[in-house]
C-alpha atoms as a PDB file:
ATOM      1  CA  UNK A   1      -1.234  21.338   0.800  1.00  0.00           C
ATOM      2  CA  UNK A   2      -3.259  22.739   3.799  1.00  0.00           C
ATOM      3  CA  UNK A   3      -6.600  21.779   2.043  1.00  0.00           C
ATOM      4  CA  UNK A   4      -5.030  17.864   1.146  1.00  0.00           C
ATOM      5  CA  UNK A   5      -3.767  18.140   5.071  1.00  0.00           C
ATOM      6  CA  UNK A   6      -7.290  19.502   6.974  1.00  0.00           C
ATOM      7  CA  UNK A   7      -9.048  16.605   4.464  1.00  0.00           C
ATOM      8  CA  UNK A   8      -6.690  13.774   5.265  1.00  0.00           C
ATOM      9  CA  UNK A   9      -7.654  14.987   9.523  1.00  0.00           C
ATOM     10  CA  UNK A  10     -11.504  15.263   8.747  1.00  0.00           C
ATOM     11  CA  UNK A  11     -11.022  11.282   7.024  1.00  0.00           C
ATOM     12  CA  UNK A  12      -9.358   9.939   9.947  1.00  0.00           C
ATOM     13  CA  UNK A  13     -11.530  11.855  12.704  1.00  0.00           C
ATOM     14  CA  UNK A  14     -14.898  11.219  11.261  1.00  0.00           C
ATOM     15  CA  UNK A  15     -16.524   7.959  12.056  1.00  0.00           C
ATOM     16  CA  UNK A  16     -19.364   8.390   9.218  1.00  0.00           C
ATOM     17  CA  UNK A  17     -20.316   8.464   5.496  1.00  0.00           C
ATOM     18  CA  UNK A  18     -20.881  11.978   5.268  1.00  0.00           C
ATOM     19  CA  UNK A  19     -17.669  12.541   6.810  1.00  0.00           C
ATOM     20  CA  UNK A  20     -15.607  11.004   4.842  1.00  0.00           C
ATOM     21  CA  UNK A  21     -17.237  12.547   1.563  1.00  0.00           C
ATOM     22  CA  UNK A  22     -16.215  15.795   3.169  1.00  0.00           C
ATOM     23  CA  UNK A  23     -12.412  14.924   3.748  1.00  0.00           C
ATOM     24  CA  UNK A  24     -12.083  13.213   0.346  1.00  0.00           C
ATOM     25  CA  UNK A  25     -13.993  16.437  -1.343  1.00  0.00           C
ATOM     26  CA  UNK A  26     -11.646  18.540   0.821  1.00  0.00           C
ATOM     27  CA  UNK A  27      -8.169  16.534  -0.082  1.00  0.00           C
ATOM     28  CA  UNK A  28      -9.598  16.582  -4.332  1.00  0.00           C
ATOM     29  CA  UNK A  29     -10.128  20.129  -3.724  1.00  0.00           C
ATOM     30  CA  UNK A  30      -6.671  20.682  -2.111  1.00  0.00           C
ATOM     31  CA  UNK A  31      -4.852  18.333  -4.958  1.00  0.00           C
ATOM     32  CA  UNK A  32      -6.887  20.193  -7.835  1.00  0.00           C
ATOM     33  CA  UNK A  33      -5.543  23.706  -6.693  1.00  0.00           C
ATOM     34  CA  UNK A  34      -1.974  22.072  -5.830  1.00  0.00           C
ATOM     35  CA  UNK A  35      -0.824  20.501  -8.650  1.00  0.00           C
ATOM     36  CA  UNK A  36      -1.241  22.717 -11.977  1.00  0.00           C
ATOM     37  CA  UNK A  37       0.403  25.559  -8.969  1.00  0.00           C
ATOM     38  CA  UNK A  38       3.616  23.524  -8.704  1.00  0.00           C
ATOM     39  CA  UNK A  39       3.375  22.870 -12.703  1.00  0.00           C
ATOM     40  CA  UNK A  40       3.203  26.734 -13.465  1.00  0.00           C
ATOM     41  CA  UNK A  41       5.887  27.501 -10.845  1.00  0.00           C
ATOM     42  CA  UNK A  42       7.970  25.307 -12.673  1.00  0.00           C
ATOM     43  CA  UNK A  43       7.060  26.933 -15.781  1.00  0.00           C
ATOM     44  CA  UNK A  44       7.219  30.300 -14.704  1.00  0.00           C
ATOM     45  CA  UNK A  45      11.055  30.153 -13.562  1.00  0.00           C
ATOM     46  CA  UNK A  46      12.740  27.910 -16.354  1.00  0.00           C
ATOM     47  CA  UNK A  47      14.258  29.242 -19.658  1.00  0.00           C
ATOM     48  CA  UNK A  48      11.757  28.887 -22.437  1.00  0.00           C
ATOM     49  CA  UNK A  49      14.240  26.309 -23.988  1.00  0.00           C
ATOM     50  CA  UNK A  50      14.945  23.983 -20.979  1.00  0.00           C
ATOM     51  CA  UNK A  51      10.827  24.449 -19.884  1.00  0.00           C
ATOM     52  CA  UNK A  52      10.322  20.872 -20.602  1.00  0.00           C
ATOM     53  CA  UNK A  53      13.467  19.001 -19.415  1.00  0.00           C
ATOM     54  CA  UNK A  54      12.766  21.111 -16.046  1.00  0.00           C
ATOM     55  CA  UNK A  55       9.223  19.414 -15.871  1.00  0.00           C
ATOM     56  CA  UNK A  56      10.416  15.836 -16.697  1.00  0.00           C
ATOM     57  CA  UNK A  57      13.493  16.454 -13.700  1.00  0.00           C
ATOM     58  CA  UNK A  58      10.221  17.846 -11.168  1.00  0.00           C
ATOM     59  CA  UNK A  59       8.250  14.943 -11.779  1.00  0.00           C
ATOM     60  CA  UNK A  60      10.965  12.773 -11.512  1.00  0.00           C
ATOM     61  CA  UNK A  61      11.475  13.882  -8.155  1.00  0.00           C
ATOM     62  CA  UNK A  62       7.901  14.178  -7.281  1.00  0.00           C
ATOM     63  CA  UNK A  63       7.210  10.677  -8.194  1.00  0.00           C
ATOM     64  CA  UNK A  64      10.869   9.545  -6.520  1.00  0.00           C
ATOM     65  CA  UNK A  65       8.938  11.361  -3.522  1.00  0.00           C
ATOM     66  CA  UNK A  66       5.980   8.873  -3.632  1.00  0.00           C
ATOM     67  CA  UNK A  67       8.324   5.824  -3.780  1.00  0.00           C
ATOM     68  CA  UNK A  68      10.428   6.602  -1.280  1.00  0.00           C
ATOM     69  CA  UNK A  69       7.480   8.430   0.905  1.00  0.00           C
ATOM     70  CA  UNK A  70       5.474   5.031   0.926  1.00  0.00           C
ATOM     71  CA  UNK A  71       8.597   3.080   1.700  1.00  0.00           C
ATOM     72  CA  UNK A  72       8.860   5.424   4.387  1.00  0.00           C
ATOM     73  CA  UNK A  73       5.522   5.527   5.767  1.00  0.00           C
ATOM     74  CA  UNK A  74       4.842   2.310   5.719  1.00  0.00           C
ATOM     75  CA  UNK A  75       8.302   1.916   7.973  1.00  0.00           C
ATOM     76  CA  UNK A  76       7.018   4.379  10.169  1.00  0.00           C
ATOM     77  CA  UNK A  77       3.397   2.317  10.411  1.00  0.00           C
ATOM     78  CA  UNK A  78       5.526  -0.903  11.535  1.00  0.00           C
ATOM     79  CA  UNK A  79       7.114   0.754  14.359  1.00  0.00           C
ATOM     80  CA  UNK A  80       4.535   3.196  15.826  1.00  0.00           C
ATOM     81  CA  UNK A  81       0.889   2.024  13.757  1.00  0.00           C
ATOM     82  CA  UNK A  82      -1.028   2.953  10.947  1.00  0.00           C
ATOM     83  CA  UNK A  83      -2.717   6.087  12.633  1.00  0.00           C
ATOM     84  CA  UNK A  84       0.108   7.394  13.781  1.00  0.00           C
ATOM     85  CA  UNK A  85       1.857   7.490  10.416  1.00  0.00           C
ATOM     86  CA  UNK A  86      -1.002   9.392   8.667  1.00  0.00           C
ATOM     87  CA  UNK A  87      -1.165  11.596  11.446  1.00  0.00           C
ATOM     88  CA  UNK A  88       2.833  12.107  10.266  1.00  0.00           C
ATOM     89  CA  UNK A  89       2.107  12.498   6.401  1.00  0.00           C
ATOM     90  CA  UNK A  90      -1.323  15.097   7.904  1.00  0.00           C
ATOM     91  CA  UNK A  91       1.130  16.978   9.386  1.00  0.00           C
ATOM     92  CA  UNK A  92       3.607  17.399   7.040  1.00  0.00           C
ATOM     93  CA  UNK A  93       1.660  18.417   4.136  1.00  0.00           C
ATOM     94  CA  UNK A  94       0.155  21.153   6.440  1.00  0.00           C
ATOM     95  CA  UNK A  95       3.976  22.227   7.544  1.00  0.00           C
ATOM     96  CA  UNK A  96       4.827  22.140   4.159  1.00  0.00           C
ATOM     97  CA  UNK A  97       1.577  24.571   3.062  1.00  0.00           C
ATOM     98  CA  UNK A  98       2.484  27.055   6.165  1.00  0.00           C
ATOM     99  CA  UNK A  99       6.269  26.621   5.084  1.00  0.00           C
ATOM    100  CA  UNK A 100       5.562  28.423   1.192  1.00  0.00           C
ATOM    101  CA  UNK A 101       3.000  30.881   2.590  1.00  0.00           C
ATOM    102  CA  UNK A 102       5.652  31.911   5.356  1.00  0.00           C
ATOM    103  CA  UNK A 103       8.679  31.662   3.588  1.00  0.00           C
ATOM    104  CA  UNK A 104       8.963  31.738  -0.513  1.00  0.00           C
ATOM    105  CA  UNK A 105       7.563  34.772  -2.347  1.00  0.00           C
ATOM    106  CA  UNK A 106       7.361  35.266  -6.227  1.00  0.00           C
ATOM    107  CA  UNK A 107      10.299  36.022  -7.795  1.00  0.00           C
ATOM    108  CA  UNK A 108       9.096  37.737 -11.415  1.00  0.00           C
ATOM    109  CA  UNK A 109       5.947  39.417 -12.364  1.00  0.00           C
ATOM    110  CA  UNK A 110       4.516  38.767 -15.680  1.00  0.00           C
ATOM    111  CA  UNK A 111       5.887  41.022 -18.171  1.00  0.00           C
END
C-alpha cells in the first residue's frame, strides 16, 4: 500500500512522460506485491473447510470498498476538487501501509 501510495504522489507531481511511467510502474509494483499478500492472509487464518467462503466474504468487502470508495471520492472531489481527493485516497493507502507494519503481527508460523 506504501508502493500504490508513493506511485499515485510521483503521477500527480510529475508533469512528464517519463514520470508518469515511473508512478504507474511504482503503483503495478505496489498492487502486484499487495494483493496475492491480502489473499494468503486470508488463507493463512481460515479453517481449511470455510477457506473459500472466507475469500468470497473478503472480496465482497473489498469490492463493496471500491463502490462505496468511488462514491465517496468522487463526493469529496465536488466539494474540495479533484486533486485534493487523490491527495486523500494517496494518503490513506500510505496510513493504511504504516498502520499493518506498526500495528498487526503474524499470528501462526507455518507448521
Amino acid at each position: 500500500m506504501i508502493i500504490q501510495g508513493i506511485g499515485v504522489w510521483v503521477v500527480l507531481f510529475m508533469n512528464f512522460y517519463w514520470g508518469w511511467i515511473a508512478g504507474m510502474s511504482l503503483l503495478g509494483i505496489g498492487t502486484v506485491l499487495g494483493y496475492p499478500t491480502l489473499l494468503a492472509a486470508i488463507s493463512d487464518v481460515a479453517n481449511p473447510r470455510w477457506r473459500a467462503t472466507s475469500l468470497g466474504v473478503y472480496r465482497f468487502w473489498r469490492d463493496l470498498g471500491f463502490v462505496f470508495g468511488a462514491i465517496g471520492i468522487g463526493f469529496l472531489a465536488d466539494l474540495f476538487g479533484l486533486n485534493a481527493a487523490i491527495h486523500l485516497v494517496t494518503f490513506l493507502a500510505i496510513a493504511s501501509g504504516i498502520f499493518v507494519l506498526a500495528i498487526m503481527k503474524e499470528k501462526s508460523r507455518l507448521r
